[in-house]
N, C-alpha and C. Protein backbone atom coordinates (compact mmCIF):
# COMPACT_ATOMS: atom_id res chain seq x y z
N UNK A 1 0.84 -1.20 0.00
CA UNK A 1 0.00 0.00 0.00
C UNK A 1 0.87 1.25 0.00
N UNK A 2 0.61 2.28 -1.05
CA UNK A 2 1.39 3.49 -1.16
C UNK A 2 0.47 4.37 -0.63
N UNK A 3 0.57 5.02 0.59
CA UNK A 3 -0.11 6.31 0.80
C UNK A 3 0.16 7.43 0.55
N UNK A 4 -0.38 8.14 -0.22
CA UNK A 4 0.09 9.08 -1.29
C UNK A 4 -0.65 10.21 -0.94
N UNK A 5 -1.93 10.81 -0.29
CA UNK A 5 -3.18 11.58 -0.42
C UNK A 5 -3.33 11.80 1.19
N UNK A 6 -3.41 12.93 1.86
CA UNK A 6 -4.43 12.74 2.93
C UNK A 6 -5.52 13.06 3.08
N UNK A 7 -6.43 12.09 3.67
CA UNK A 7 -7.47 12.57 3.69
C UNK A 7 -7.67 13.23 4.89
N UNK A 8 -7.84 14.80 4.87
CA UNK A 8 -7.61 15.67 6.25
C UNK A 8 -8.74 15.85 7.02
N UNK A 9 -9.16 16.99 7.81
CA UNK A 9 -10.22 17.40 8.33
C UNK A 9 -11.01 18.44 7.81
N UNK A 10 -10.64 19.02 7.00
CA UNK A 10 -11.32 19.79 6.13
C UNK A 10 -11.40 18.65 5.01
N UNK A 11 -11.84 17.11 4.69
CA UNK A 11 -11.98 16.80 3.54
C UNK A 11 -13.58 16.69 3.42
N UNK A 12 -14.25 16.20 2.06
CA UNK A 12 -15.29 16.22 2.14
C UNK A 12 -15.54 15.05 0.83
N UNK A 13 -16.10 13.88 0.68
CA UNK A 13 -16.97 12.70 0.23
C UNK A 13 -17.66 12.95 -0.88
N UNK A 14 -17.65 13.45 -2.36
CA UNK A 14 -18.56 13.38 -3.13
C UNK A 14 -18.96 11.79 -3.92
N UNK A 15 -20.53 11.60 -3.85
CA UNK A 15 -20.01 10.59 -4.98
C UNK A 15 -21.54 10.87 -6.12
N UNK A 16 -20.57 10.24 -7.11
CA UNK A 16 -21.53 10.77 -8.19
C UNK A 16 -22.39 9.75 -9.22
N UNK A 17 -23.80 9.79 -9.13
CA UNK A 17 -24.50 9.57 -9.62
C UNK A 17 -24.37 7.52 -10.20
N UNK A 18 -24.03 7.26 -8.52
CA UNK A 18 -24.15 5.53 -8.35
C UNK A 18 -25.60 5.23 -8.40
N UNK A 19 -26.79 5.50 -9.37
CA UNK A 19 -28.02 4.94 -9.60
C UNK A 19 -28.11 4.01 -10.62
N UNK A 20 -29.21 3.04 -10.10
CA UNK A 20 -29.54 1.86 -11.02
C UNK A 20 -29.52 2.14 -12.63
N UNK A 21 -30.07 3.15 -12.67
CA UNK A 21 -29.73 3.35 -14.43
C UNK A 21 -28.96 3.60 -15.13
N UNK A 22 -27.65 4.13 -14.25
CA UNK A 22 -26.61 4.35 -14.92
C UNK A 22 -25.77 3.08 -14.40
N UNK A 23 -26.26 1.64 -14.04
CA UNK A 23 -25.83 0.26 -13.66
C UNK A 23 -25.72 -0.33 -14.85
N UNK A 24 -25.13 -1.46 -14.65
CA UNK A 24 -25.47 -2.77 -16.15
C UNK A 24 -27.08 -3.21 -15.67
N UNK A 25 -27.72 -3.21 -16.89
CA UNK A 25 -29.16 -3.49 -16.58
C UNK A 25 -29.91 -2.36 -16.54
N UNK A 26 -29.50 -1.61 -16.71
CA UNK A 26 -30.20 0.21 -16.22
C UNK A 26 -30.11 0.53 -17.69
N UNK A 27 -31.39 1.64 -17.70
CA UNK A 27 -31.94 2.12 -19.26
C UNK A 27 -30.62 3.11 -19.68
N UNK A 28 -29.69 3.58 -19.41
CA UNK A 28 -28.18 3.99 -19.74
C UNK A 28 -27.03 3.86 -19.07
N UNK A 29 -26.37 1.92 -19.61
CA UNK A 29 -26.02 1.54 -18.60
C UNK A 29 -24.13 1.99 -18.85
N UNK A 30 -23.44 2.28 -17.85
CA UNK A 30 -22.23 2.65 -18.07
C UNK A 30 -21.56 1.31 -17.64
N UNK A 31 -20.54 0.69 -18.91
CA UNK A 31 -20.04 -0.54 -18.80
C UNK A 31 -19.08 -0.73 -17.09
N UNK A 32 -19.57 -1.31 -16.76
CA UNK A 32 -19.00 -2.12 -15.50
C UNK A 32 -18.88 -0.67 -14.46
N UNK A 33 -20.33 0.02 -14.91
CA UNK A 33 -19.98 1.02 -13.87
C UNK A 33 -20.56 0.30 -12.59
N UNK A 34 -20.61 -0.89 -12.01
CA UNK A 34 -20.96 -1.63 -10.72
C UNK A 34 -20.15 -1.88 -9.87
N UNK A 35 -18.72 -1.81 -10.58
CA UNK A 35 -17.66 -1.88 -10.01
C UNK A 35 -17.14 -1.03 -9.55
N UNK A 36 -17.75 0.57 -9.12
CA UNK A 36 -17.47 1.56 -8.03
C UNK A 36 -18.07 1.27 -7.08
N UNK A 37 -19.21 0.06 -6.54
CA UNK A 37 -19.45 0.29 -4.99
C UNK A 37 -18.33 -0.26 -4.39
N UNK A 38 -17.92 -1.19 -4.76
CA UNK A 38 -16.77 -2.02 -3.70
C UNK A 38 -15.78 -0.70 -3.36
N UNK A 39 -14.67 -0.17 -3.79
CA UNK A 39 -14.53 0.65 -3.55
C UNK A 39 -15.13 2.25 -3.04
N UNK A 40 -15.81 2.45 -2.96
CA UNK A 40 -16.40 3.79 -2.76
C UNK A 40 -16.89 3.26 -1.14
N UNK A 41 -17.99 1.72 -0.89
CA UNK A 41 -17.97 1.59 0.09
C UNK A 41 -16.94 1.49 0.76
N UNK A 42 -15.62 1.66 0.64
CA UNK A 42 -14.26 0.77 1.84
C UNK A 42 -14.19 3.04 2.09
N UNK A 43 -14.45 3.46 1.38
CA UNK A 43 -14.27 4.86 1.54
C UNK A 43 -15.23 5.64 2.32
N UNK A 44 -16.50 5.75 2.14
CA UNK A 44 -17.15 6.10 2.75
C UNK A 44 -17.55 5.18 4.61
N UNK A 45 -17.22 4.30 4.62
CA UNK A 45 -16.90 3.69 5.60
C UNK A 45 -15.87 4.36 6.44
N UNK A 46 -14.67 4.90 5.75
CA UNK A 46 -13.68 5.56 6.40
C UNK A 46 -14.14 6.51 6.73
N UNK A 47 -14.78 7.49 6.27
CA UNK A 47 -15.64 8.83 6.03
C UNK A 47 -16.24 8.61 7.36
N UNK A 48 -16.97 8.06 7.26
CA UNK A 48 -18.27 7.68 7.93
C UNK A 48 -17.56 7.69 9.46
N UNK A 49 -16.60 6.98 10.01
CA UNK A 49 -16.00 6.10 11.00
C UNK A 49 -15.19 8.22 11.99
N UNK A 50 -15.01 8.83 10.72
CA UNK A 50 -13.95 10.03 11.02
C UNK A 50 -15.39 11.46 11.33
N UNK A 51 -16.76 10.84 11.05
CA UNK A 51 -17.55 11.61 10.93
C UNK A 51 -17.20 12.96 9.69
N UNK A 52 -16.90 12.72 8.70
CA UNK A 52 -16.51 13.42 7.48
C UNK A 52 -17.88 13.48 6.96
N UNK A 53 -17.65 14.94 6.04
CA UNK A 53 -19.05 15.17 5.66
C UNK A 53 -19.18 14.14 3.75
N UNK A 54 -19.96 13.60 3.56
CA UNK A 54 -20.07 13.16 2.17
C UNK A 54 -21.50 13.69 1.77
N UNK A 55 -21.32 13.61 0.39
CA UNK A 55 -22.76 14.30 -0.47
C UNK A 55 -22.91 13.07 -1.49
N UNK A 56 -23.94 12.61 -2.25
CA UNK A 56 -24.07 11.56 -2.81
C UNK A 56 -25.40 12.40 -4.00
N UNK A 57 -24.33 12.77 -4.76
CA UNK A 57 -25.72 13.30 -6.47
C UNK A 57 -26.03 12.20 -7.09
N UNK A 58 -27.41 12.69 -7.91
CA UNK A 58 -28.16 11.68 -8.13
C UNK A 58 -28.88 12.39 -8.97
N UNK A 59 -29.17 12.49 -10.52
CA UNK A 59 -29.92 12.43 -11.77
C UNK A 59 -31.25 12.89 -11.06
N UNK A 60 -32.13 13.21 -11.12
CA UNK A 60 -33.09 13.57 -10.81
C UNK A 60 -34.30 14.39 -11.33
N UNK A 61 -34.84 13.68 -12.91
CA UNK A 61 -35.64 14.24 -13.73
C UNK A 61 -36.68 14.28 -13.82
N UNK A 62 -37.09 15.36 -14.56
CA UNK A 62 -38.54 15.03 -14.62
C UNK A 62 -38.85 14.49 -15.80
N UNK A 63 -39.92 13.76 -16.15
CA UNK A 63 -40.43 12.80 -16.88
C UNK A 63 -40.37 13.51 -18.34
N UNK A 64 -40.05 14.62 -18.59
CA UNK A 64 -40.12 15.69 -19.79
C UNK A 64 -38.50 16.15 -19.93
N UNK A 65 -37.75 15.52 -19.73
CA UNK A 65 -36.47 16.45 -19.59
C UNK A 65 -35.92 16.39 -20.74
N UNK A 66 -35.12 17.66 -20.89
CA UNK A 66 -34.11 18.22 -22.20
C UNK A 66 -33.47 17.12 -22.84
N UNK A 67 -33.31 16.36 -21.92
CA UNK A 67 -31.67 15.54 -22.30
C UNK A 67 -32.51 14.27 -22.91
N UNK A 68 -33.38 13.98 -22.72
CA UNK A 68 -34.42 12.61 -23.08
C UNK A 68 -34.42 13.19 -24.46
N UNK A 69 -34.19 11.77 -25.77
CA UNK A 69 -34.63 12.16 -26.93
C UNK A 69 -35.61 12.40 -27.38
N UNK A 70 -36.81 12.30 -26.50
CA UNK A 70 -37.80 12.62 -27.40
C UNK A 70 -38.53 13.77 -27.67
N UNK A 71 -36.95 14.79 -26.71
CA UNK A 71 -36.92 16.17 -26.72
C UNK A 71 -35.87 16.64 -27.58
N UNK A 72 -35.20 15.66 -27.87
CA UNK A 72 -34.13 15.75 -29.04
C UNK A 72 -32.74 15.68 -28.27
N UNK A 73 -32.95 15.56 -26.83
CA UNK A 73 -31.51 15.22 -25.97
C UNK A 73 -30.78 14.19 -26.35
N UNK A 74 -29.90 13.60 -26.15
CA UNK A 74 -28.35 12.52 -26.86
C UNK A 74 -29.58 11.56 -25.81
N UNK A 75 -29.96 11.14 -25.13
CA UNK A 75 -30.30 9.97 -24.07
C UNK A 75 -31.48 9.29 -24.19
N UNK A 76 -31.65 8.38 -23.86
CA UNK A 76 -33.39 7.35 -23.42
C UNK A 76 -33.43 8.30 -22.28
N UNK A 77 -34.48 8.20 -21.92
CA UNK A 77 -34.81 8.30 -20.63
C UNK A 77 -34.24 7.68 -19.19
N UNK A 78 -33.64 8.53 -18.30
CA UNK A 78 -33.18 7.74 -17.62
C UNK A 78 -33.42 8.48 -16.08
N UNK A 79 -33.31 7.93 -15.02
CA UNK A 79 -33.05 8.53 -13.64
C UNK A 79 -34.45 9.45 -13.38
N UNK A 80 -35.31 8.64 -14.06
CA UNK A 80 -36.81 9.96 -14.10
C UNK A 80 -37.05 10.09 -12.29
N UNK A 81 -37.58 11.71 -11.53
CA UNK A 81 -37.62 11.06 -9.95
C UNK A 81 -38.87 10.10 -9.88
N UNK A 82 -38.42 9.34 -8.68
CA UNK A 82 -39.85 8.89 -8.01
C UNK A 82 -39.02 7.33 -8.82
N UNK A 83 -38.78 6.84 -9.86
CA UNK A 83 -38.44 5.77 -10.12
C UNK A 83 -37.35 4.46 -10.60
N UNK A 84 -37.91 3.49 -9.85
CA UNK A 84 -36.33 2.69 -9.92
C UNK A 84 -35.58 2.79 -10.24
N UNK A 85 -35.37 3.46 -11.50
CA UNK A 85 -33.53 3.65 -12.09
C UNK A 85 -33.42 5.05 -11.38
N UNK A 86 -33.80 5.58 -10.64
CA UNK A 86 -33.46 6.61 -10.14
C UNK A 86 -32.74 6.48 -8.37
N UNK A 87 -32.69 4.92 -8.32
CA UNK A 87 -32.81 4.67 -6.81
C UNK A 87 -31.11 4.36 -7.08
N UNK A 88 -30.07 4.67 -6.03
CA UNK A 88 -29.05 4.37 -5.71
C UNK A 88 -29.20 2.64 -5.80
N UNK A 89 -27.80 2.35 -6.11
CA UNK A 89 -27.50 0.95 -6.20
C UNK A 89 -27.59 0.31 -5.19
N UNK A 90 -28.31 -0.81 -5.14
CA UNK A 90 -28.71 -1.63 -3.82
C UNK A 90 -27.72 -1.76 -2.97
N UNK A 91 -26.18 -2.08 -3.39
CA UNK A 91 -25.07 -2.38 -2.51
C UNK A 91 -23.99 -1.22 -2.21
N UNK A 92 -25.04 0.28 -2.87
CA UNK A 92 -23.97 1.15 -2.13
C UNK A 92 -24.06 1.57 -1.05
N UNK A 93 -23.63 1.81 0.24
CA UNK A 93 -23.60 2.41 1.26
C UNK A 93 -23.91 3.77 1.41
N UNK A 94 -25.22 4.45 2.14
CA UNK A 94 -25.34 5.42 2.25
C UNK A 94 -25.73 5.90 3.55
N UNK A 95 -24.78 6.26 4.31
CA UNK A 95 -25.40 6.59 5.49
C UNK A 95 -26.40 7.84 5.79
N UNK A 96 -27.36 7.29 6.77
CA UNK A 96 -28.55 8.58 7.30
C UNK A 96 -27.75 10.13 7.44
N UNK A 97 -26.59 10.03 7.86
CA UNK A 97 -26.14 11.74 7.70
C UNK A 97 -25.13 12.15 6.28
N UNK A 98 -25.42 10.97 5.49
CA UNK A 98 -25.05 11.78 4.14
C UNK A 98 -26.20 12.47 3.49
N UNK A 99 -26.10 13.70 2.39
CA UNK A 99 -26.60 14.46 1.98
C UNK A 99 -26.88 13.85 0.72
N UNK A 100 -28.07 14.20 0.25
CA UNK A 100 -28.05 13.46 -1.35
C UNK A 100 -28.83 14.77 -2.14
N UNK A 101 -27.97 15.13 -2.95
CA UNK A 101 -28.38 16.11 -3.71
C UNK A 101 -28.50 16.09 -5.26
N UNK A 102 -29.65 16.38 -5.42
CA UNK A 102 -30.48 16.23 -6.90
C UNK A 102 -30.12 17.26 -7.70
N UNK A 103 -29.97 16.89 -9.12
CA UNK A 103 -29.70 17.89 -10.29
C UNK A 103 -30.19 17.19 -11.57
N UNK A 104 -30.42 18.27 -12.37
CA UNK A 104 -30.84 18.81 -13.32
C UNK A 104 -32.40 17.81 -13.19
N UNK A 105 -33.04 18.63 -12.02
CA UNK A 105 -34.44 18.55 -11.44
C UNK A 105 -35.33 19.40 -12.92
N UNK A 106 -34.94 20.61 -13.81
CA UNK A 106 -36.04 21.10 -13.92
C UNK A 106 -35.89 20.78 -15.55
N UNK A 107 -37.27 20.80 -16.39
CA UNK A 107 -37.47 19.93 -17.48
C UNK A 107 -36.71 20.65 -18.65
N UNK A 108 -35.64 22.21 -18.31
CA UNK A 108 -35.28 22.73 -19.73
C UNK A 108 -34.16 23.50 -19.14
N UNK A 109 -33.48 22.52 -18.40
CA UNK A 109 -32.09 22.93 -17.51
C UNK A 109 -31.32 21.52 -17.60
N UNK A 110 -30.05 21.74 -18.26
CA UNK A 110 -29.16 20.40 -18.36
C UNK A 110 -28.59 20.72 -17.35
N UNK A 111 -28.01 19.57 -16.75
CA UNK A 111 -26.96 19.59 -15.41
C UNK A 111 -26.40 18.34 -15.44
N UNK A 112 -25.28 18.65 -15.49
CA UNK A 112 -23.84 17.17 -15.52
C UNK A 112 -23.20 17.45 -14.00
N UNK A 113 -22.98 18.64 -14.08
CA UNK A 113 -22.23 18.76 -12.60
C UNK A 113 -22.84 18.64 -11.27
N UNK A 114 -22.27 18.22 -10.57
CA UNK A 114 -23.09 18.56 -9.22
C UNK A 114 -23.26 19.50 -8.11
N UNK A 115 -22.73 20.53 -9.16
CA UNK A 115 -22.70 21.76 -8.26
C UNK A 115 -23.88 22.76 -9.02
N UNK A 116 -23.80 22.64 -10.06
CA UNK A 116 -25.06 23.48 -11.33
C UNK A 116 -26.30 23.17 -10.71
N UNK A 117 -27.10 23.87 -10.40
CA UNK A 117 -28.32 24.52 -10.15
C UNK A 117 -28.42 23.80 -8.32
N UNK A 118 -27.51 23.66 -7.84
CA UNK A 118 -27.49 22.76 -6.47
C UNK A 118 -27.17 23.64 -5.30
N UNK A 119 -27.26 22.90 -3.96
CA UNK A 119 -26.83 23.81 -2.92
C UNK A 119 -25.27 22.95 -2.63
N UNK A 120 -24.70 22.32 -3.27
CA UNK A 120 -23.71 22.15 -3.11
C UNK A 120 -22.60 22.46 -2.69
N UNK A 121 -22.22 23.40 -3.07
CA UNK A 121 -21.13 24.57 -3.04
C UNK A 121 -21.14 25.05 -1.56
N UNK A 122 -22.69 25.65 -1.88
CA UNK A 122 -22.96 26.12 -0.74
C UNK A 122 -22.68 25.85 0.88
N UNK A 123 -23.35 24.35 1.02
CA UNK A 123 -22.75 23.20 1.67
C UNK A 123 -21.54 23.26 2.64
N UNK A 124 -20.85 22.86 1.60
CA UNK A 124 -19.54 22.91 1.50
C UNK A 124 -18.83 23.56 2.04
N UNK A 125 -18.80 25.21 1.51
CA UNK A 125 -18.25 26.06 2.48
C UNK A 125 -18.84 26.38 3.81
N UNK A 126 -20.02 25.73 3.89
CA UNK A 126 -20.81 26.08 5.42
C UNK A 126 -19.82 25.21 6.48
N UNK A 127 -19.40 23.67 5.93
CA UNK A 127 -18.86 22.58 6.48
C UNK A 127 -16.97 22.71 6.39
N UNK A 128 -16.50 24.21 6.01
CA UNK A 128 -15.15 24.32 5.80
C UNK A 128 -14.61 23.68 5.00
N UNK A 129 -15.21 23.05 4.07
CA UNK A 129 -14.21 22.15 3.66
C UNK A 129 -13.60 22.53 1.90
N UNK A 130 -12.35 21.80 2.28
CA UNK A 130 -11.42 22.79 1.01
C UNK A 130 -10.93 21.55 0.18
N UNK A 131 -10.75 20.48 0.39
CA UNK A 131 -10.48 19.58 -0.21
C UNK A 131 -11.61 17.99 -0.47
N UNK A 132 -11.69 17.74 -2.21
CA UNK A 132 -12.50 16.91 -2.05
C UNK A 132 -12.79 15.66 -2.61
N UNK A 133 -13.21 14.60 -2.28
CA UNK A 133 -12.56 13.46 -2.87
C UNK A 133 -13.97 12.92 -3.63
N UNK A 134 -13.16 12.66 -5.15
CA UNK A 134 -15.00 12.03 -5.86
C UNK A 134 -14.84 10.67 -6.42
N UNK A 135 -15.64 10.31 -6.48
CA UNK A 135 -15.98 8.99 -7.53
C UNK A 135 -17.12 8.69 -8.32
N UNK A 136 -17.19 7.76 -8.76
CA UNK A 136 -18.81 7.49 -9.12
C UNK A 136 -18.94 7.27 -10.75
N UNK A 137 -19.81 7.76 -11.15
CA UNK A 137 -19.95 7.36 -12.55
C UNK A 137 -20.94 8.45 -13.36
N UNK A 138 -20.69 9.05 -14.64
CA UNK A 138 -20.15 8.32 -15.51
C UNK A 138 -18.40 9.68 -15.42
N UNK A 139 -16.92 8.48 -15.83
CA UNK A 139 -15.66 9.54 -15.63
C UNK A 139 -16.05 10.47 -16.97
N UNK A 140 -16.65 10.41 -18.00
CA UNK A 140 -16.57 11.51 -18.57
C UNK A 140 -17.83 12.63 -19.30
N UNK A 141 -18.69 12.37 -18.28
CA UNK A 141 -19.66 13.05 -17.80
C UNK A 141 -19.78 13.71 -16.80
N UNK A 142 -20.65 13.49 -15.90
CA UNK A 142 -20.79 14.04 -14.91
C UNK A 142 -19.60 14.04 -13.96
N UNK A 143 -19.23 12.90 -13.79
CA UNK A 143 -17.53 12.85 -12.82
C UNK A 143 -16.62 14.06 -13.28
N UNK A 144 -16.57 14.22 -14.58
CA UNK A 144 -15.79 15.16 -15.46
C UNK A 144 -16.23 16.41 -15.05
N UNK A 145 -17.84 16.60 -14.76
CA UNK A 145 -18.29 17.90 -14.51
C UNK A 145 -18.05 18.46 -13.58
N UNK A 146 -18.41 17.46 -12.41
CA UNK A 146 -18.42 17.90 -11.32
C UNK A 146 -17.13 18.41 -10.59
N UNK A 147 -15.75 17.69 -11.03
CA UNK A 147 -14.49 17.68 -11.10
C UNK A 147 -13.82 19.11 -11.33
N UNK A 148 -14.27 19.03 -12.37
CA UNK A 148 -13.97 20.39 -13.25
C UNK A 148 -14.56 21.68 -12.82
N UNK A 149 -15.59 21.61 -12.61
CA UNK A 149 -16.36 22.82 -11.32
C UNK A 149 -15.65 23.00 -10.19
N UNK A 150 -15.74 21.79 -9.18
CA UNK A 150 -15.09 21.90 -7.85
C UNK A 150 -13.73 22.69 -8.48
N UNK A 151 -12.95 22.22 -9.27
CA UNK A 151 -11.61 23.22 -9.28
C UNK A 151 -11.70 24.38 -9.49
N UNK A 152 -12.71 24.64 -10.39
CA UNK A 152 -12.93 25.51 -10.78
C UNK A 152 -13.30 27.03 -9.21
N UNK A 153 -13.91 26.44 -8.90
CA UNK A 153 -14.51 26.79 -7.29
C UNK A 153 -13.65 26.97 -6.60
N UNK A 154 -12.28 26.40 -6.76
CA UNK A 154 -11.23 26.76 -5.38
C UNK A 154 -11.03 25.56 -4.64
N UNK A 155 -11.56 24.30 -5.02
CA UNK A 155 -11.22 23.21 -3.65
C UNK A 155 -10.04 22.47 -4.64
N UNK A 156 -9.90 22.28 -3.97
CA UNK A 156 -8.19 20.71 -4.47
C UNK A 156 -9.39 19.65 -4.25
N UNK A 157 -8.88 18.88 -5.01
CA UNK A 157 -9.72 17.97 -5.80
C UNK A 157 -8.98 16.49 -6.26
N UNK A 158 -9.78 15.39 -5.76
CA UNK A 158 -8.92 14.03 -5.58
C UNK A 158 -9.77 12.93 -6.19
N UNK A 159 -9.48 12.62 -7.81
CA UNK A 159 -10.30 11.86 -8.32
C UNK A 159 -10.17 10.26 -7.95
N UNK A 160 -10.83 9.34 -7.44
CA UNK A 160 -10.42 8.04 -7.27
C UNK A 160 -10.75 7.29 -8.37
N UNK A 161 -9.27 7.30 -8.51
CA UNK A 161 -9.62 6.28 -10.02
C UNK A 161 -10.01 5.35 -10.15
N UNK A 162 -9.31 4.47 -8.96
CA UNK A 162 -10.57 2.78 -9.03
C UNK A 162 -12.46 2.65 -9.18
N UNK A 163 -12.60 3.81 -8.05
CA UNK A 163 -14.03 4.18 -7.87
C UNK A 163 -14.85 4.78 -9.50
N UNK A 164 -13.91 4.85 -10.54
CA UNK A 164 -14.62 5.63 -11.62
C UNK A 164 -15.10 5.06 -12.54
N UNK A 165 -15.69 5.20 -13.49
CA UNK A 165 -16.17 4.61 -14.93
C UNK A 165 -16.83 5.08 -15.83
N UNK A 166 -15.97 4.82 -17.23
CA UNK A 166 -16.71 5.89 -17.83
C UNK A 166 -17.27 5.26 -18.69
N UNK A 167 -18.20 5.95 -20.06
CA UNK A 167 -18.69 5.05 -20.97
C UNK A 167 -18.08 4.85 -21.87
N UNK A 168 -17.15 5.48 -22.21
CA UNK A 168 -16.11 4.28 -23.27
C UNK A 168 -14.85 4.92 -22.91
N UNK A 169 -13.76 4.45 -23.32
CA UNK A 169 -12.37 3.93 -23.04
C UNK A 169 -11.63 5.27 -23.35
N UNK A 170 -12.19 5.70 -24.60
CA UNK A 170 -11.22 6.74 -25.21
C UNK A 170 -12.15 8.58 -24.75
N UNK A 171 -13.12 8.53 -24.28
CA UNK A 171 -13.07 9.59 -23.88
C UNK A 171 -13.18 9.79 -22.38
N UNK A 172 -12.91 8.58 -21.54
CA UNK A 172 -13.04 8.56 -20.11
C UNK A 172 -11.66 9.14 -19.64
N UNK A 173 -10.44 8.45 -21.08
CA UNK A 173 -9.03 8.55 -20.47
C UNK A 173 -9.01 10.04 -21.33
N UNK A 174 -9.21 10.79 -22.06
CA UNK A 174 -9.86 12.33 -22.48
C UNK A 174 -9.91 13.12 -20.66
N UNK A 175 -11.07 12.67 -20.53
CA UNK A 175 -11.74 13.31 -19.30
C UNK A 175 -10.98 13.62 -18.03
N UNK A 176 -9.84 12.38 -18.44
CA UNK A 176 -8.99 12.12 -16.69
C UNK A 176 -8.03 12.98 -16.94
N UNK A 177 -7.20 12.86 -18.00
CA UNK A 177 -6.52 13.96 -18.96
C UNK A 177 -6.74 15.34 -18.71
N UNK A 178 -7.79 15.69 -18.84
CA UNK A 178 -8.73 16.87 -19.27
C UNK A 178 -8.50 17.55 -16.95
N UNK A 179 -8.80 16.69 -16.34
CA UNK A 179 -8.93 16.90 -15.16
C UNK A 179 -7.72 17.29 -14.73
N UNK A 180 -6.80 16.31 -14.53
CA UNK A 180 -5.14 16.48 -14.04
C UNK A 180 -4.88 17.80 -14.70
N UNK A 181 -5.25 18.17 -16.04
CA UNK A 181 -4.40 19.56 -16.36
C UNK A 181 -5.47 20.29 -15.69
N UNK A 182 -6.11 20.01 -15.19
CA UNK A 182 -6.99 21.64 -14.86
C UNK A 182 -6.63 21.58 -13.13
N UNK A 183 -5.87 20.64 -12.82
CA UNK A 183 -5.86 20.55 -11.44
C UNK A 183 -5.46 19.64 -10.25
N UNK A 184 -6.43 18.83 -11.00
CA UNK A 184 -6.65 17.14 -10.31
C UNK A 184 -6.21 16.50 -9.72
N UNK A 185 -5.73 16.02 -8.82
CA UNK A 185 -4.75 14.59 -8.47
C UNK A 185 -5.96 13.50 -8.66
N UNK A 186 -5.13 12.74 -9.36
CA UNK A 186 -5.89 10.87 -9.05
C UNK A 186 -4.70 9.99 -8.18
N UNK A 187 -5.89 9.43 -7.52
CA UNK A 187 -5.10 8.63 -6.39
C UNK A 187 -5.98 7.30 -6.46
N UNK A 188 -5.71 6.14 -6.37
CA UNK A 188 -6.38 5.08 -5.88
C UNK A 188 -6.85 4.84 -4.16
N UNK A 189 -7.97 4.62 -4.06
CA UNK A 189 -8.58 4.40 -2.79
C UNK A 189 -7.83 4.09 -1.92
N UNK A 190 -7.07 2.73 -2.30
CA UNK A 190 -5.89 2.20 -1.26
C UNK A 190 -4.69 3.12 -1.15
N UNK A 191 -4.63 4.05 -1.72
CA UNK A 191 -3.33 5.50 -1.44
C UNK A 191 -3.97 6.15 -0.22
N UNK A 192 -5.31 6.06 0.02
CA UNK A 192 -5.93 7.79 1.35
C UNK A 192 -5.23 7.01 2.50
N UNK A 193 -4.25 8.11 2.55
CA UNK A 193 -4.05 8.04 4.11
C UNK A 193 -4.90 8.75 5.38
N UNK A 194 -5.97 8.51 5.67
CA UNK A 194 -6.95 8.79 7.00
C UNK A 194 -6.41 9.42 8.25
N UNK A 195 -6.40 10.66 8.93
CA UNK A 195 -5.99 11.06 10.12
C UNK A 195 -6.65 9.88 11.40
């Protein structure tokens, strides 16, 4: 084990958009994006154990949304609220004092990031925190967005690469690319060194 990262007291838990639909089996499924709970749970467990604050976004549409093609958006329908593919993955860990915050809620507002139209940010600086660690799915979507905002915003920013997945190969490793120059460190889960 190389510990490379700390995870301090000002850190803070994002994870992004671990719902059934963006699962294998889910109406836009991101290939082997199932393979971020194992990891993300050994993390938020740590989180959890240090009382660290985590936020957990989550797709959250309405049944009419922009991004759905039959509004002319790139997508099927996916993450509509109120239903199953909108529900976090059965085996991810979410504890009662994590925050779960919804985006691109309104039917002619796109939102990839999880800070766009959210109290996120907001959050955040209420809870001090300056540094922040993400995962989740999809790496060159929303992971990408949200990534790219937070730096954008002022926090140092710690992508876990095991925890990520994107929908295809050549623009996920784009996205990770795209992150490190704007800022980024990637670290693998087994690098956080925990106070």
């Amino acid at each position: 084990m190389r510990m490379r990262v700390g995870v301090l007291r000002r850190s803070a838990l994002v994870v992004v958009d671990v719902q059934k639909d963006f699962m294998p089996g889910g109406s836009l499924p991101v290939p082997d994006g199932d393979k971020v709970v194992q990891p993300l749970n050994e993390v938020i467990r740590e989180f959890q154990a240090r009382r660290l604050p985590m936020f957990f976004t989550r797709d959250w549409h309405p049944p009419n949304h922009m991004s759905f093609r039959e509004r002319g958006g790139s997508w099927p329908p996916h993450c509509v609220q109120g239903t199953e593919g909108a529900e976090f993955h059965p085996d991810l860990l979410v504890p009662e004092e994590a925050i779960v915050i919804s985006k691109a809620t309104e039917p002619d507002k796109e939102a990839y990031s999880g800070f766009e139209g959210t109290e996120l940010e907001r959050l955040l600086r209420e809870k001090g925190v300056k540094r922040l660690f993400i995962g989740g799915v999809a790496t060159d979507y929303c992971v990408r967005a949200t990534v790219l905002d937070g730096l954008r915003l002022g926090f140092e920013v710690i992508v876990l690469e095991d925890a990520v997945k994107g929908v295809a190969k050549e623009t996920a490793e784009k996205a990770l690319r795209e992150m490190v120059l704007g800022g980024a460190i990637l670290a693998r889960t087994d690098e956080l060194l925990f106070e």
